[in-house]
C-alpha atoms as a PDB file:
ATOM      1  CA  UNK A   1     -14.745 -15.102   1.602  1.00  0.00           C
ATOM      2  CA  UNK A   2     -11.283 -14.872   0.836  1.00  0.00           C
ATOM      3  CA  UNK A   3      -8.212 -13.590   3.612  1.00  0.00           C
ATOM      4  CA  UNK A   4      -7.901  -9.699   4.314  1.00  0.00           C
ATOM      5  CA  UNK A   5      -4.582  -8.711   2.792  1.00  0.00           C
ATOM      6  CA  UNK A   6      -2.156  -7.233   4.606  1.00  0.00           C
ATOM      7  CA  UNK A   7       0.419  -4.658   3.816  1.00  0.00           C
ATOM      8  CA  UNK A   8       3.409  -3.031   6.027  1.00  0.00           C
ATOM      9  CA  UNK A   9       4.468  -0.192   4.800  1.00  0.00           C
ATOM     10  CA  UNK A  10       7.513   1.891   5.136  1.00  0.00           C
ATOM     11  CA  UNK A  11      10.581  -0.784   6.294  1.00  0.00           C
ATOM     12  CA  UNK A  12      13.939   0.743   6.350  1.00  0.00           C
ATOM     13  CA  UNK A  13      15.970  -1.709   9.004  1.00  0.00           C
ATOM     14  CA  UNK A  14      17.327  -4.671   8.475  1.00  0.00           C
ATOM     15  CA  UNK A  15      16.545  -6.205  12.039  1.00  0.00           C
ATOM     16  CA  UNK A  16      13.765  -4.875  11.895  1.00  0.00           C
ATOM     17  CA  UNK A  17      13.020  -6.653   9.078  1.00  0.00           C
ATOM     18  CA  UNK A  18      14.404 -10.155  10.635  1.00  0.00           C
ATOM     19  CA  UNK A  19      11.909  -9.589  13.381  1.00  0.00           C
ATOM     20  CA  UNK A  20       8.579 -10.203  11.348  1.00  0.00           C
ATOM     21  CA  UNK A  21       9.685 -12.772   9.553  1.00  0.00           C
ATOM     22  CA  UNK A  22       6.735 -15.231  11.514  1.00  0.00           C
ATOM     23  CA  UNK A  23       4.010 -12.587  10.417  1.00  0.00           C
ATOM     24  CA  UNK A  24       1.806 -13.587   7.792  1.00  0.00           C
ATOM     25  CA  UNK A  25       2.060 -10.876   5.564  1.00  0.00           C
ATOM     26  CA  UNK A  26       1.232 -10.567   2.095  1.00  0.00           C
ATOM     27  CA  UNK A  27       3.595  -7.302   0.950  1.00  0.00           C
ATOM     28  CA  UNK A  28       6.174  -5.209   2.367  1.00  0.00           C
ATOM     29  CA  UNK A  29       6.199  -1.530   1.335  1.00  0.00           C
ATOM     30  CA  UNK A  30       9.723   0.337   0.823  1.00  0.00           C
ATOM     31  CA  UNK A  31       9.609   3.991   0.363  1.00  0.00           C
ATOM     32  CA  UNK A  32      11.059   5.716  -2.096  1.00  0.00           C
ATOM     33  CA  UNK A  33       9.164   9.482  -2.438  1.00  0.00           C
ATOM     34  CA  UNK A  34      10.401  11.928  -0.219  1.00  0.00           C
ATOM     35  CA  UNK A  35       9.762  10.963   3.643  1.00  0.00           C
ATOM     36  CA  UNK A  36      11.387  10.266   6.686  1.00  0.00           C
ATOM     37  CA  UNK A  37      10.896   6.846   5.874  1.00  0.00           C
ATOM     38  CA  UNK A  38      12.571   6.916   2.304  1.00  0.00           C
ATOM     39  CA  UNK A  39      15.581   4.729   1.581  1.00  0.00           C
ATOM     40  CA  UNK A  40      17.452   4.296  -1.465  1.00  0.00           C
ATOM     41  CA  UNK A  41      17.987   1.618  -3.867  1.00  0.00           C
ATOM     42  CA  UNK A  42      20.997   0.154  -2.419  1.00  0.00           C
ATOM     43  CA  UNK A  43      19.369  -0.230   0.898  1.00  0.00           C
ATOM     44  CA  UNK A  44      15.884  -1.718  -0.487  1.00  0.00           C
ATOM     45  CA  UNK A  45      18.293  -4.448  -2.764  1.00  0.00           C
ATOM     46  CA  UNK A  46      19.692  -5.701   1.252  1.00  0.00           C
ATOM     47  CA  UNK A  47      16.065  -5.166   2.649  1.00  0.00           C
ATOM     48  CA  UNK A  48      14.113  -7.509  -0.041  1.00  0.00           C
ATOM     49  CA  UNK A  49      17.075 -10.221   0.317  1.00  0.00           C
ATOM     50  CA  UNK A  50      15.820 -10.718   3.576  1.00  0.00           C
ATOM     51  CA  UNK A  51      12.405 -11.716   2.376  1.00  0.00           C
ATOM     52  CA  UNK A  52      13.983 -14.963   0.648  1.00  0.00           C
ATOM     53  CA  UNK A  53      14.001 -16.480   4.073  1.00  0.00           C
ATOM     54  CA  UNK A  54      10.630 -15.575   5.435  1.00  0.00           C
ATOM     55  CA  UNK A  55       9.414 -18.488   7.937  1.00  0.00           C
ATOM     56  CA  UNK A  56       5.767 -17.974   7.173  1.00  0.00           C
ATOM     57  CA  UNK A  57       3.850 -20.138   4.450  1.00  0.00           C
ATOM     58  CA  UNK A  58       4.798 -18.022   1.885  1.00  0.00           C
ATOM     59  CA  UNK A  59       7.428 -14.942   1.557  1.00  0.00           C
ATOM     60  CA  UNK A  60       5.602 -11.465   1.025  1.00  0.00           C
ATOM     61  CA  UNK A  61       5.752  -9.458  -2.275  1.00  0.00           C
ATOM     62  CA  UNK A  62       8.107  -6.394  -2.306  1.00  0.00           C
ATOM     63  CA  UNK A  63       6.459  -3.180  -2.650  1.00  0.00           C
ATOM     64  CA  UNK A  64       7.728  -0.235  -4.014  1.00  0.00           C
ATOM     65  CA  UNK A  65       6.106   3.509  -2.908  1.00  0.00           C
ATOM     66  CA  UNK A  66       6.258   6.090  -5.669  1.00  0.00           C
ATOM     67  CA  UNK A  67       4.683   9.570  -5.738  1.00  0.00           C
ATOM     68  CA  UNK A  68       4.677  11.133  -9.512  1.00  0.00           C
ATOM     69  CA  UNK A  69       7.784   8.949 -10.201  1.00  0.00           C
ATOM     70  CA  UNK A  70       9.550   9.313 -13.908  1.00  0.00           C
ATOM     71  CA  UNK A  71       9.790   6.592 -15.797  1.00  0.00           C
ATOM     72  CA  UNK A  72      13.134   6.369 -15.255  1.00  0.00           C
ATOM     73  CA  UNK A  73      13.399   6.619 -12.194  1.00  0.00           C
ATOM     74  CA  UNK A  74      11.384   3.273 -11.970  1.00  0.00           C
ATOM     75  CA  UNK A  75      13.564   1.325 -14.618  1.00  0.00           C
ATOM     76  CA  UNK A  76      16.405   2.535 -12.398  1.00  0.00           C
ATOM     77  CA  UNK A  77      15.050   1.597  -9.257  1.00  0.00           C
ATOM     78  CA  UNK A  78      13.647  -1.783 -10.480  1.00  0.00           C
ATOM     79  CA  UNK A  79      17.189  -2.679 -12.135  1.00  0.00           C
ATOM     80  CA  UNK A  80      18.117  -2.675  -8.597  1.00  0.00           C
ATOM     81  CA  UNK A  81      15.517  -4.101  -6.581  1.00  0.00           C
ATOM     82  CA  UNK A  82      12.994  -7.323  -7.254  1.00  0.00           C
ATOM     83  CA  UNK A  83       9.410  -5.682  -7.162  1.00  0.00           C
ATOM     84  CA  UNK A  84       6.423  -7.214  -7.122  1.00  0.00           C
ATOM     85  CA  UNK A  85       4.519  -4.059  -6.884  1.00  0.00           C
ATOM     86  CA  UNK A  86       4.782  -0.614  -8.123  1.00  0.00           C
ATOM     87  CA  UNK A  87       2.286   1.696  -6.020  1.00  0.00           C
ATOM     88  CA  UNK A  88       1.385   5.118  -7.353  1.00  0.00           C
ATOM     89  CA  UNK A  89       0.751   7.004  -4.529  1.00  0.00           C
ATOM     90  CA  UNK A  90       0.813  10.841  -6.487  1.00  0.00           C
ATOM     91  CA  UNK A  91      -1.388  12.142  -9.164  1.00  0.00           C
ATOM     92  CA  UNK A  92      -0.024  10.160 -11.671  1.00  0.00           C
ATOM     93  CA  UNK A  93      -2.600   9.763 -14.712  1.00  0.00           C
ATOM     94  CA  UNK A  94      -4.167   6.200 -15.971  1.00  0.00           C
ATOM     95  CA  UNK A  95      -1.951   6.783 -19.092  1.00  0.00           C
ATOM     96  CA  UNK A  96       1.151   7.123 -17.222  1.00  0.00           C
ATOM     97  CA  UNK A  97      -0.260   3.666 -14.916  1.00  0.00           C
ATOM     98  CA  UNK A  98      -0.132   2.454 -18.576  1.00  0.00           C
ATOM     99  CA  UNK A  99       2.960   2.873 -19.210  1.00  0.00           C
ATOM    100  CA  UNK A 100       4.315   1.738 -16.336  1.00  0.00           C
ATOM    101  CA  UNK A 101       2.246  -1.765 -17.073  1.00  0.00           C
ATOM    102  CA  UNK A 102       3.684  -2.171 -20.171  1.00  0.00           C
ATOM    103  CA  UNK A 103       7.168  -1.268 -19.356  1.00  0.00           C
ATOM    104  CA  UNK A 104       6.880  -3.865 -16.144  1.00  0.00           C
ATOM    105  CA  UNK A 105       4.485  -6.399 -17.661  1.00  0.00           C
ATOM    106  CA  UNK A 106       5.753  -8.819 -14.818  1.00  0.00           C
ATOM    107  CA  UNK A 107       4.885  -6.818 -12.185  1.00  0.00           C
ATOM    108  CA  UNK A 108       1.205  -5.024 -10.357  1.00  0.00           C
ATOM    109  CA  UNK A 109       0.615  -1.544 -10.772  1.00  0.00           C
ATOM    110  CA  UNK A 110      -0.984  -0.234  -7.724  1.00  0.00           C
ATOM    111  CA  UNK A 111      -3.322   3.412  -7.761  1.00  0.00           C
ATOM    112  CA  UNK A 112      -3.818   5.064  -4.711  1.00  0.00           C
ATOM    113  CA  UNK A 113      -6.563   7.433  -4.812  1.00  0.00           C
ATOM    114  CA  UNK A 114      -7.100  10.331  -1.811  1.00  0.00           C
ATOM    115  CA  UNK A 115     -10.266  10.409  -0.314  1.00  0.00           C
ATOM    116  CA  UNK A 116     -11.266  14.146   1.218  1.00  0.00           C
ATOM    117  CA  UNK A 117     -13.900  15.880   2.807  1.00  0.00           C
ATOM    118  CA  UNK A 118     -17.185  15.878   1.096  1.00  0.00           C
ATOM    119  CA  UNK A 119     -17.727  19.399   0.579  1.00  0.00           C
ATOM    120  CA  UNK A 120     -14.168  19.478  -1.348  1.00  0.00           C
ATOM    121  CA  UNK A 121     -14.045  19.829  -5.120  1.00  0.00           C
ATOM    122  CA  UNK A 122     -11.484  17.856  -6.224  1.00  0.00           C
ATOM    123  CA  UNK A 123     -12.388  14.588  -4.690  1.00  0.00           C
ATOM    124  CA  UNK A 124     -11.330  11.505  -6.261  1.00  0.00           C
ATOM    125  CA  UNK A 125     -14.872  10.161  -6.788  1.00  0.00           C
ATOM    126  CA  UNK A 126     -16.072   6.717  -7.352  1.00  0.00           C
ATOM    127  CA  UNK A 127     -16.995   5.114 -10.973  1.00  0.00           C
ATOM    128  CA  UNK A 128     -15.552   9.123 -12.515  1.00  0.00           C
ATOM    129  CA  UNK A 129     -12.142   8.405 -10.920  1.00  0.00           C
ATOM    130  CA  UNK A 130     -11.810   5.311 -11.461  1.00  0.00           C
ATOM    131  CA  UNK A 131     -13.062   4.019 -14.613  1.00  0.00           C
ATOM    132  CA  UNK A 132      -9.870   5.425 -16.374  1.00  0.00           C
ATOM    133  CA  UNK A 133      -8.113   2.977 -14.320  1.00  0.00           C
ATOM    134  CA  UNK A 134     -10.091  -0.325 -15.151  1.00  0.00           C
ATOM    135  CA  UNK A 135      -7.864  -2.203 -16.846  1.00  0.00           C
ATOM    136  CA  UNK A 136      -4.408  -0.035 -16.498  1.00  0.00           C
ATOM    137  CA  UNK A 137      -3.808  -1.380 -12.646  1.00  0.00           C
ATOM    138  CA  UNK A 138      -3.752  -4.311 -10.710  1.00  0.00           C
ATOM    139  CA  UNK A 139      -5.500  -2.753  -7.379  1.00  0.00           C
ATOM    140  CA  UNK A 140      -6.624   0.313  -6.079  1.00  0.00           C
ATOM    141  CA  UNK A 141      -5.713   2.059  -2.320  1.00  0.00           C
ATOM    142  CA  UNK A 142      -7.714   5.047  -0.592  1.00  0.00           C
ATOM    143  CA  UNK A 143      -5.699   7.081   1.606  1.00  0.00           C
ATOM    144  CA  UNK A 144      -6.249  10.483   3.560  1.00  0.00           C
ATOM    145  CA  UNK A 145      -5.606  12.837   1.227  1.00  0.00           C
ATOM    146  CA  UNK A 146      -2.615  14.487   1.869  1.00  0.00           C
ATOM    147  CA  UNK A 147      -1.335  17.419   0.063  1.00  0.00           C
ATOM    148  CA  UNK A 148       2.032  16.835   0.289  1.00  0.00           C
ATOM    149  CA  UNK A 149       1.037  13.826  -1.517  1.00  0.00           C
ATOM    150  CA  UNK A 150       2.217   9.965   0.272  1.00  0.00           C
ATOM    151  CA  UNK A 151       0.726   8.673   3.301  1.00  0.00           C
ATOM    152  CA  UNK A 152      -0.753  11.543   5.538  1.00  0.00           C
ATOM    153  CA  UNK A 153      -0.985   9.182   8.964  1.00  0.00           C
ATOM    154  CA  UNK A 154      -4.957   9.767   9.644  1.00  0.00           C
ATOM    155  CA  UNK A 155      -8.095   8.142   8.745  1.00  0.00           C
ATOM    156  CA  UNK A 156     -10.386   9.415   6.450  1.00  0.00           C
ATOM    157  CA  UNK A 157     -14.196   9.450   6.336  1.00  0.00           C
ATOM    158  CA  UNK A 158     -14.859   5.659   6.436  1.00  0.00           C
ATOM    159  CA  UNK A 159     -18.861   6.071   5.695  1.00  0.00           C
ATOM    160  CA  UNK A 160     -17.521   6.415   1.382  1.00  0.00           C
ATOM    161  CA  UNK A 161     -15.575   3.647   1.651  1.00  0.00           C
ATOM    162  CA  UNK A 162     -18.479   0.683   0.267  1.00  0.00           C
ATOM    163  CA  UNK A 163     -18.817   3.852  -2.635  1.00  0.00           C
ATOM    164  CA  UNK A 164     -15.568   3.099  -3.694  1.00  0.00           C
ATOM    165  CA  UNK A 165     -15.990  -0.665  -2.963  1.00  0.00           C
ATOM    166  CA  UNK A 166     -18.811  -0.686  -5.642  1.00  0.00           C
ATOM    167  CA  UNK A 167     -16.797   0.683  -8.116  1.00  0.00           C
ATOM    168  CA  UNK A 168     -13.572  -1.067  -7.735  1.00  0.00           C
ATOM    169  CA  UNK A 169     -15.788  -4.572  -7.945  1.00  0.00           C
ATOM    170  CA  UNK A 170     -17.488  -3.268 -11.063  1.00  0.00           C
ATOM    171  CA  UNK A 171     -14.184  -3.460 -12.503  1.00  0.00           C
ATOM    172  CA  UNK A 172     -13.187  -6.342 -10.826  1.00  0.00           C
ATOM    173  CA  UNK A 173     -10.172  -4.262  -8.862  1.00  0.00           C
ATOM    174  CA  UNK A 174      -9.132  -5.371  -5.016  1.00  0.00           C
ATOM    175  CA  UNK A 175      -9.358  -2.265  -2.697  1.00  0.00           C
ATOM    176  CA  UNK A 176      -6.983  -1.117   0.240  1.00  0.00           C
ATOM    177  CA  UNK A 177      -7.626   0.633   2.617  1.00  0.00           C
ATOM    178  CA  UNK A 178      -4.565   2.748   4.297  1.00  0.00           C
ATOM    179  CA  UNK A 179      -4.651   5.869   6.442  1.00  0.00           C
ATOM    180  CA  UNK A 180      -4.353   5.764  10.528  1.00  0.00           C
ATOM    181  CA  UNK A 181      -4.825   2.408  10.703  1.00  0.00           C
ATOM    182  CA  UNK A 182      -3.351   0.563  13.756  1.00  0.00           C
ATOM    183  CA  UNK A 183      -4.273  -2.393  16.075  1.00  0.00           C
ATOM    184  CA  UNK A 184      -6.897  -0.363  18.152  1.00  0.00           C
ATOM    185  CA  UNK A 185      -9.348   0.347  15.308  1.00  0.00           C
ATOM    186  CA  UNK A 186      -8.588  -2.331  11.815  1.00  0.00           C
ATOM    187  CA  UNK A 187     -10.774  -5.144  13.632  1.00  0.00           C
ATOM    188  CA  UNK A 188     -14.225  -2.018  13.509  1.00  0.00           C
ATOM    189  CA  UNK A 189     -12.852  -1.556   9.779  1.00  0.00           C
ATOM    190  CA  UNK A 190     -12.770  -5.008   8.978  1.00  0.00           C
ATOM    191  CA  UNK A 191     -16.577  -5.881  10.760  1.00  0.00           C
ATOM    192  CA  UNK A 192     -18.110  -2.806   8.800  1.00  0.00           C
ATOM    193  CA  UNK A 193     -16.576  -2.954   5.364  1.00  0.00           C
ATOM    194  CA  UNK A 194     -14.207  -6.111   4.755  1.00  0.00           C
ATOM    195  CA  UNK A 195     -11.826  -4.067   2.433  1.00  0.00           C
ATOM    196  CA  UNK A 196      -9.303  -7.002   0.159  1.00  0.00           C
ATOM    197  CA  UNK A 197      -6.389  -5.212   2.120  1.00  0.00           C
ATOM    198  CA  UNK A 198      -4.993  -3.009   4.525  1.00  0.00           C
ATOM    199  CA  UNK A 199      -2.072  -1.059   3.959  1.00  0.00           C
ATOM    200  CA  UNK A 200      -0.570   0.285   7.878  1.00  0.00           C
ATOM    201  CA  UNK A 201       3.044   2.432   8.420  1.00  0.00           C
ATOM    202  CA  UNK A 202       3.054   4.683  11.304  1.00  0.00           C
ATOM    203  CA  UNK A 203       0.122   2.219  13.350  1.00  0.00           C
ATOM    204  CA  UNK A 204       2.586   0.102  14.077  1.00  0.00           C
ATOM    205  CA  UNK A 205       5.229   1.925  14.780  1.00  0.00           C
ATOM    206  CA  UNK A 206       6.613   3.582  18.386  1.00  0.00           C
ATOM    207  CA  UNK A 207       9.001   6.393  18.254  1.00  0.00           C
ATOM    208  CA  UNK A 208       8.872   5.904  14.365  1.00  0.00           C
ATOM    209  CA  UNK A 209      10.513   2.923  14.385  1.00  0.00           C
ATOM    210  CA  UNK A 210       8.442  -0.329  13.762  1.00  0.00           C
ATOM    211  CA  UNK A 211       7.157  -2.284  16.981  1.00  0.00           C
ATOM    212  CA  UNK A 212       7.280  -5.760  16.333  1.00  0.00           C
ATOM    213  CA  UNK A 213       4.675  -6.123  19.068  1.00  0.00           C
ATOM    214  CA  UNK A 214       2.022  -3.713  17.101  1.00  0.00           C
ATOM    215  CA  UNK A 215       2.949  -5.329  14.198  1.00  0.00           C
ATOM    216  CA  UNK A 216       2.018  -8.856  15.810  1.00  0.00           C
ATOM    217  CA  UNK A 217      -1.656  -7.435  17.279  1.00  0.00           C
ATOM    218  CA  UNK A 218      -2.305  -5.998  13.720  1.00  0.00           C
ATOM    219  CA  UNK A 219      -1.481  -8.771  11.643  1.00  0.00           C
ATOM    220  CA  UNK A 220      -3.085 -11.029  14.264  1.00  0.00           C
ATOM    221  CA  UNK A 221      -6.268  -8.839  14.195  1.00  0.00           C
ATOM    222  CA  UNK A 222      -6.234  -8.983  10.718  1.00  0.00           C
ATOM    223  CA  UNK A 223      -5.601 -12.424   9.802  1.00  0.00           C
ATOM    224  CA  UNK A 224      -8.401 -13.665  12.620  1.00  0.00           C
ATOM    225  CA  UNK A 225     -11.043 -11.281  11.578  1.00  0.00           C
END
């Protein structure tokens, strides 16, 4: 069985950044949508430099978070910063995930999907939601659906999450899993559905600024699950 991913999301300090550079992480997510943890492209180009001298086995992959970005925004953007990853965190469309591919051939294209109550109509359901995205992206993410669209902070329903999982594998697609995680509850989320990743921001965070210690238990949870 291969090693749970893991995915901090939402850096915006420097030191901060220095800090975890013993943590065995596999990508670092930047912000760039509206939210109190967005920076700007100047700041994400002195952020990523940092990851260069990583101490760990292997320097994490640079994430990008988008909600309903234009295009051009991303060719800007990525003119300015080294990402591996471009995650889709709106309602953007498999076509417009196909465009992104093509434009960035070099780099994944990640979906995140909202999961929401089950007596909600629009949920984003299954093999419906995301067949259009077999083949367009490079993983999928379920998140609390948030209207506001981004990262909502809470977890969602966990009981649909091996729904999903049977989907995603039928096309062959890793799955995160984001939404309220933090050191306190990933290691029951890991024992009862062994997602490919987890994707954590505010879990690991006190006064909303990262805790290198809550980072530490979380990865360390994570890693020795």
């Amino acid at each position: 069985m291969s090693e749970t991913m893991v995915k901090i999301c939402g850096l915006q300090d420097v030191e901060v950044l220095k800090s975890m550079k013993r943590l065995p992480l596999d990508y670092i997510g930047f912000v760039f949508a509206p939210s109190r943890r967005r920076i700007t492209p100047e700041q994400a180009a002195v952020l990523t430099a940092q990851l260069a001298d990583w101490q760990a086995d292997k320097a994490p992959e640079a994430a990008g978070v988008f909600v309903n970005p234009e295009l051009a925004e991303l060719r800007e953007i990525m003119t300015a910063v080294p990402l591996g990853v471009i995650q889709l965190h709106g309602q953007e469309s498999a076509e417009f995930c196909r465009e992104v591919k093509l434009a960035f051939p070099q780099v994944q294209v990640w979906k995140a999907l909202s999961v929401v109550s089950r007596d909600t109509e629009h949920a984003s359901d299954s093999h419906s939601s995301l067949e259009s995205y077999a083949g367009v992206v490079d993983a999928l993410l379920l998140d609390t659906y948030d209207p506001q669209g981004g990262g909502s902070g809470r977890t969602f329903d966990w009981e649909r999450i091996p729904h999903f999982q049977q989907a995603a594998a039928a096309y062959g697609l890793p799955l995160f899993i984001a939404g309220g995680l933090e050191p306190g509850n990933v290691s029951e989320l890991l024992a009862g559905y062994a997602p490919d990743g987890v994707d954590v921001s505010s879990g690991v965070e006190s006064g909303g600024i990262k805790d290198i210690v809550k980072m530490t238990a979380f990865v360390e949870r994570v890693k020795q699950s």
